[in-house]
Protein backbone atom coordinates (compact mmCIF):
# COMPACT_ATOMS: atom_id res chain seq x y z
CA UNK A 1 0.00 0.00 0.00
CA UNK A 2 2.82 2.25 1.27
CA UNK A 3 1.99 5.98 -0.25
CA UNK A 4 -1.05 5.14 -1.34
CA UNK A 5 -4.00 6.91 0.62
CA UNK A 6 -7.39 4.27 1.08
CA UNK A 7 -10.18 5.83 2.92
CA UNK A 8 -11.74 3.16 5.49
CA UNK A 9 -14.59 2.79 8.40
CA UNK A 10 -13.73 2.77 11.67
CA UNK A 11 -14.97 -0.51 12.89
CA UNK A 12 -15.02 0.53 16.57
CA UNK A 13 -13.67 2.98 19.12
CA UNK A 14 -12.48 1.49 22.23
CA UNK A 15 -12.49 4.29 24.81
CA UNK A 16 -9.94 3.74 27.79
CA UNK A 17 -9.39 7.03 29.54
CA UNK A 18 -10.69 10.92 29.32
CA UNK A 19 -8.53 11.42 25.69
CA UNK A 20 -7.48 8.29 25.80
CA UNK A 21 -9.21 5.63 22.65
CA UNK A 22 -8.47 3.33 20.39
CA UNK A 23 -9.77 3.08 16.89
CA UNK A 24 -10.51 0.12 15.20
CA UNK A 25 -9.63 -0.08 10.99
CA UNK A 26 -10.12 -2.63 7.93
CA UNK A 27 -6.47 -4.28 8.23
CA UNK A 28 -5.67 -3.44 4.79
CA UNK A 29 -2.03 -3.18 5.18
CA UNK A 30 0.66 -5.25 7.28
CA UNK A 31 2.73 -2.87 9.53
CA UNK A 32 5.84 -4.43 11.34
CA UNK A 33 6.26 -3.16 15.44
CA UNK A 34 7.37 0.09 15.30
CA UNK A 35 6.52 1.37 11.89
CA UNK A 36 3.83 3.77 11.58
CA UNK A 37 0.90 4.78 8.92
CA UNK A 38 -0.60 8.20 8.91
CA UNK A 39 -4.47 8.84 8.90
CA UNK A 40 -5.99 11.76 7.04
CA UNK A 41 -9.16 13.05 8.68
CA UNK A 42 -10.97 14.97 5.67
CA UNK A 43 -10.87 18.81 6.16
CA UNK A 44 -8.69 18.67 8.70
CA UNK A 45 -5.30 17.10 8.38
CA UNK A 46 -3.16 14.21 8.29
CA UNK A 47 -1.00 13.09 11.16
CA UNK A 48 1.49 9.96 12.07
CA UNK A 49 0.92 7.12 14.24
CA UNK A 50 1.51 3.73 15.44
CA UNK A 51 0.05 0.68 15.09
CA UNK A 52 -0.56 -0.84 18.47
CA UNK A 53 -2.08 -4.38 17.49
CA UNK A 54 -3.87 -6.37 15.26
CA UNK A 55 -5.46 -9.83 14.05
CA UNK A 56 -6.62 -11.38 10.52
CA UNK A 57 -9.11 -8.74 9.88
CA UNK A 58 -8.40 -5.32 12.24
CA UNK A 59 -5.67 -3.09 12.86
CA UNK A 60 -5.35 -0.98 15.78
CA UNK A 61 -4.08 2.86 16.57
CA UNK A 62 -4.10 3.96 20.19
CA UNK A 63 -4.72 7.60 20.29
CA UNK A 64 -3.88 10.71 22.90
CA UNK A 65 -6.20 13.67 22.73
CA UNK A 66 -2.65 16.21 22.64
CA UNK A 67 -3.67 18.62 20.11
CA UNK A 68 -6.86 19.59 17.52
CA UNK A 69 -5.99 17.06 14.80
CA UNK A 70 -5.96 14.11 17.99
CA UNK A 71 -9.08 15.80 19.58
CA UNK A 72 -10.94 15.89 16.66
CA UNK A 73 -10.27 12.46 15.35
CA UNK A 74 -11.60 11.18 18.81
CA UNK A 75 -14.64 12.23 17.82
CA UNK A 76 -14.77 10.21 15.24
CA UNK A 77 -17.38 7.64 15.17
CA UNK A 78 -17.74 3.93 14.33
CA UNK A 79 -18.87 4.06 10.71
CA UNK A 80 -17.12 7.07 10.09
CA UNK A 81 -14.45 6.96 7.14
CA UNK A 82 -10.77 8.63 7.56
CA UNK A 83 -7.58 7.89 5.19
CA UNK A 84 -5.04 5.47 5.72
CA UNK A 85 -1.64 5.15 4.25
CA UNK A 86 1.62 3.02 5.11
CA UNK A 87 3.38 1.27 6.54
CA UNK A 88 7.03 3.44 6.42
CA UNK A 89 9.83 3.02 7.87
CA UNK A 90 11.90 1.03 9.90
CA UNK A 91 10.72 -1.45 13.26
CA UNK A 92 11.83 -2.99 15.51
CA UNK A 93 13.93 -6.57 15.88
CA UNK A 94 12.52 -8.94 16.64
CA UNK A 95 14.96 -10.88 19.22
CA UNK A 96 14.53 -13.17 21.81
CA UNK A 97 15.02 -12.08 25.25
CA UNK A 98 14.25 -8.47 24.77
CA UNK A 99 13.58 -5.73 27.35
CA UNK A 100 11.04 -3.38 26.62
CA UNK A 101 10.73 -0.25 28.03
CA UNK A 102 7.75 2.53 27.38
CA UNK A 103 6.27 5.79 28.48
CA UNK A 104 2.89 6.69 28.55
CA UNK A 105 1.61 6.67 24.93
CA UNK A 106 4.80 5.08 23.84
CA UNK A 107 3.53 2.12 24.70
CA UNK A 108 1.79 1.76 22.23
CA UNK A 109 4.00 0.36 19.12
CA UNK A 110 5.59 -1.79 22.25
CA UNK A 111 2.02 -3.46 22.30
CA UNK A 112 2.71 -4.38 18.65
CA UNK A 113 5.88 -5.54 19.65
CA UNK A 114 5.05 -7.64 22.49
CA UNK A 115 2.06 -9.35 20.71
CA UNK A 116 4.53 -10.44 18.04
CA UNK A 117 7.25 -11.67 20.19
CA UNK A 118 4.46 -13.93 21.97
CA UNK A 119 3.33 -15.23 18.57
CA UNK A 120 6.95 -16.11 17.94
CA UNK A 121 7.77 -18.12 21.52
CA UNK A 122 10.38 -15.75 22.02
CA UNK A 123 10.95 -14.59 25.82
CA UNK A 124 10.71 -10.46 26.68
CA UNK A 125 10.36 -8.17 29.47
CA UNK A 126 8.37 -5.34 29.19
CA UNK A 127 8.56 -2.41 31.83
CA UNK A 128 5.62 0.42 31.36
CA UNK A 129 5.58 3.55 32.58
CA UNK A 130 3.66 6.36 32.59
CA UNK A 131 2.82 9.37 35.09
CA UNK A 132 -0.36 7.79 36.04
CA UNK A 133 -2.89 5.04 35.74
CA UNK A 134 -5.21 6.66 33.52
CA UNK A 135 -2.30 7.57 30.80
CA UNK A 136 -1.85 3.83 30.05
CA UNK A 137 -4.44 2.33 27.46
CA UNK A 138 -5.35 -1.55 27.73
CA UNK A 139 -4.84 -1.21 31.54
CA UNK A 140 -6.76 -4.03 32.42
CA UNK A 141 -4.87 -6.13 30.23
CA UNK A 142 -1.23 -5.16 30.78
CA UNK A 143 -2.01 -5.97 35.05
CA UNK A 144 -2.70 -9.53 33.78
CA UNK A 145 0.43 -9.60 31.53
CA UNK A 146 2.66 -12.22 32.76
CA UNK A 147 5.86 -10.26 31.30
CA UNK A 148 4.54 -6.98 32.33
CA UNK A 149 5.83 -4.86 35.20
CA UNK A 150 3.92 -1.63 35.78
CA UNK A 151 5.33 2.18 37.06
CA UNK A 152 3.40 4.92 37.74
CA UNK A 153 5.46 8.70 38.85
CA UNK A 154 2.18 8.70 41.47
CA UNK A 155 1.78 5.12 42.70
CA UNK A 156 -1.49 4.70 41.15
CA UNK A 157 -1.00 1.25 39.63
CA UNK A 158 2.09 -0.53 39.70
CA UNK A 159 5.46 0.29 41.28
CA UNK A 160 5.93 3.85 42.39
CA UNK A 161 8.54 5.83 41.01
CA UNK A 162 9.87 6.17 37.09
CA UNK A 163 9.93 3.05 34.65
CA UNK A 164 13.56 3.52 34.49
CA UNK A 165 13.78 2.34 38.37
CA UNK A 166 13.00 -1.37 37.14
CA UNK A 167 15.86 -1.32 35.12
CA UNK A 168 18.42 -2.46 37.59
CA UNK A 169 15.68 -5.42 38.64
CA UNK A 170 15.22 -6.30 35.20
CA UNK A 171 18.99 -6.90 34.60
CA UNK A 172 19.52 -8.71 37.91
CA UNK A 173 15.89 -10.75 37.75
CA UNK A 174 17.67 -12.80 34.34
CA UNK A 175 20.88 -14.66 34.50
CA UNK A 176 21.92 -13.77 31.18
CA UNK A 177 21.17 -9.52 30.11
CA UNK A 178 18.70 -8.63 27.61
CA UNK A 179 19.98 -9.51 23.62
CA UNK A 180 18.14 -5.89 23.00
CA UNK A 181 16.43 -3.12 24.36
CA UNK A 182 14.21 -1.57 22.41
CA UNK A 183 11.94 2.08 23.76
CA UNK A 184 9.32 3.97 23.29
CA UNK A 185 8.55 7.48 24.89
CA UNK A 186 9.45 10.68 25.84
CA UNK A 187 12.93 11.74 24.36
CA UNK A 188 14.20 12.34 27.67
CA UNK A 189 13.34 8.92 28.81
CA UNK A 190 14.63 7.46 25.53
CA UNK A 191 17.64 9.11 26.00
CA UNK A 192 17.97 7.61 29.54
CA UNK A 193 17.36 4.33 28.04
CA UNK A 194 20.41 5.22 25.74
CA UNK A 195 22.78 5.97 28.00
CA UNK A 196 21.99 3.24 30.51
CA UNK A 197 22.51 0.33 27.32
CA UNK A 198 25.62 2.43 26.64
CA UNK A 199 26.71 1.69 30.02
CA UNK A 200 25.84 -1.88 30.20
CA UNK A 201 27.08 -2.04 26.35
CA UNK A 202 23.57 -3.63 25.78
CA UNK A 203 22.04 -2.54 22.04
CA UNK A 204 19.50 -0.82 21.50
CA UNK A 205 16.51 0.31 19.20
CA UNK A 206 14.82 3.49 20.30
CA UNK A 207 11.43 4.86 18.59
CA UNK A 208 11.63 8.62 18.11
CA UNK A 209 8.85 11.29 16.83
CA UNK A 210 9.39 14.27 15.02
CA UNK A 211 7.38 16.37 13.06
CA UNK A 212 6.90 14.56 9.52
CA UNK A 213 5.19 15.55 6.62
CA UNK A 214 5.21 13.31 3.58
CA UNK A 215 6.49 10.26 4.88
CA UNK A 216 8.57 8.83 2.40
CA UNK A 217 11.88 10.63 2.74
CA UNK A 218 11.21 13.65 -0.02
CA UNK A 219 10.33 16.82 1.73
CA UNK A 220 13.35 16.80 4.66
CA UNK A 221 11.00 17.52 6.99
CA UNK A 222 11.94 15.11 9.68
CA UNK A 223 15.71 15.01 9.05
CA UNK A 224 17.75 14.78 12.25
CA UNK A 225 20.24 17.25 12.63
CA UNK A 226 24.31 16.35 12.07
CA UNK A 227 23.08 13.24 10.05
CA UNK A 228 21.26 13.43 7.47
CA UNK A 229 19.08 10.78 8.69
CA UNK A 230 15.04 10.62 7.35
CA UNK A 231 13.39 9.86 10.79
CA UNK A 232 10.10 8.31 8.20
CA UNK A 233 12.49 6.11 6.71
CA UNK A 234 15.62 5.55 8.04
CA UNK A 235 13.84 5.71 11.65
CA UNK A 236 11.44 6.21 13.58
CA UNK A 237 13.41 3.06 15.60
CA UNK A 238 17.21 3.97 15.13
CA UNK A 239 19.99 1.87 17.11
CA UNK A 240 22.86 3.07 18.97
CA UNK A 241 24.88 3.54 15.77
CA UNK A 242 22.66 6.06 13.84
CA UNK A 243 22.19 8.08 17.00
CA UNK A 244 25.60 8.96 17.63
CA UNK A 245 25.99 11.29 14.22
CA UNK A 246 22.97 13.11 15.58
CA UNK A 247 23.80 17.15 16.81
CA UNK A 248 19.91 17.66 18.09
CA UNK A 249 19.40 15.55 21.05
CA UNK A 250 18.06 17.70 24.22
CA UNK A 251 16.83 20.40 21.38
CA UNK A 252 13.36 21.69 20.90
CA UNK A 253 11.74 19.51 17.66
CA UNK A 254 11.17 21.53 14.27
CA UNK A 255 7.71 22.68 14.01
CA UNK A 256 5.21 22.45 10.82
CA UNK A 257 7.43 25.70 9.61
CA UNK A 258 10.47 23.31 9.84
CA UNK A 259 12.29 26.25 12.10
CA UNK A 260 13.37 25.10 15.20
CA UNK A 261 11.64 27.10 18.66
CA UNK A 262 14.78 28.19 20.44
CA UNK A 263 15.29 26.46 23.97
CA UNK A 264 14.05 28.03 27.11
CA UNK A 265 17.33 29.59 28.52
CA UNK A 266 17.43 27.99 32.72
CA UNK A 267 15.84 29.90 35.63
CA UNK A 268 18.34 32.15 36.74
CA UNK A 269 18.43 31.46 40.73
CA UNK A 270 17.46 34.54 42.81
């Protein structure tokens, strides 16, 4: 299908938290973990995501209300028809004895991930995080998750405390250390995850968002600084290797204009 844009029903809206849904789609493309398709909602735009499950017939996207396109498409009813086009670029590995660590929304794609792992009999941790209960979707079914251990920054499901405090138990729980790590998240937590691997000289494959455009590598839209790397194609999971060309880590992302907001300067201290 790739480029391709095919308009298609939603099937069904599975609502989780306040801005918090999943929509349910025609599986009329196969997406690997970690690659994404964008959806076109008519008249108003079209916008990135990733696919967080699927079976023979459905696909799934797990959506955050964060902004009017995300707002308005959880409006959207079941019935109601919205583009689709994808998949593009690169997932994830698929390696046995993986770690998995997400934030909030980011655990989405790790969903994908997981479910395909299982289907394969290969063995995985996955760590989740988020800030609290009601920013995780499929709640209910990640507490039942045998290879699932839950953080919440206010204790209200799970362990207390960031997702990067099970780190150290994950590496001690196995005799052998993970073959991977792969995250998904907030770019400061990814970049945690980073430099944790590095120290542990684990590999890694990180999922990173910027703003992107057309999707297939033409417009430059998504390009990450110092490298020259196409974040829709070459990305949006990049491993160790392709991050250390790149100049923009810790910087503020490039905006629809493609100019960069300049950083808020610290708090000088009284």
């Amino acid at each position: 299908m790739a480029d391709v844009m095919q308009t298609v029903p939603i099937l069904e809206v599975i609502a989780h938290q306040a801005g918090l849904k999943t929509l349910v789609l025609p599986r009329i493309l196969d997406a690997a973990p970690g690659q994404f398709v964008t959806i076109w909602v008519p008249g108003v735009d079209e916008k990135p995501f990733a696919v967080s499950g699927d079976d023979l017939e459905t696909i799934q996207i797990t959506v955050k209300a964060v902004g009017p396109f995300t707002r308005r498409l959880l409006e959207c009813r079941p019935g109601e028809r919205i583009g689709l086009r994808g998949p593009f670029g690169r997932g994830f590995t698929l390696m046995p004895d993986s770690l998995l660590i997400g934030g909030g929304i980011g655990n989405a794609p790790l969903r994908l991930l997981a479910q395909r792992l299982t289907e394969r009999g290969l063995r995985y941790t996955w760590l989740v995080g988020a800030r609290r209960a009601a920013d995780l979707p499929f709640l209910s079914d990640l507490q039942r998750h045998p290879a699932v251990r839950l953080f919440t920054d206010d204790g209200s499901v799970g362990r207390p405390g960031s997702v990067m405090a099970g780190w150290t138990d994950a590496l001690t729980a196995s005799p052998t250390p993970p073959r991977l790590v792969c995250g998904a998240g907030p770019e400061p937590m990814l970049l945690a995850v980073r430099e944790a691997a590095r120290l542990h000289r684990l590999p890694v494959e990180l999922s990173f968002e910027r703003y992107m455009k057309c999707g297939i590598g033409l417009c430059g839209q998504c390009c990450l600084d110092g490298s020259g790397l196409r974040l829709c194609v070459e990305g949006p999971i990049l491993t160790e290797e392709q991050m250390q060309s790149v100049t923009e880590w810790g910087l503020p992302h490039r905006g629809p204009s493609g100019r960069r907001p300049a950083a808020t300067p610290p708090a000088s201290r009284p």
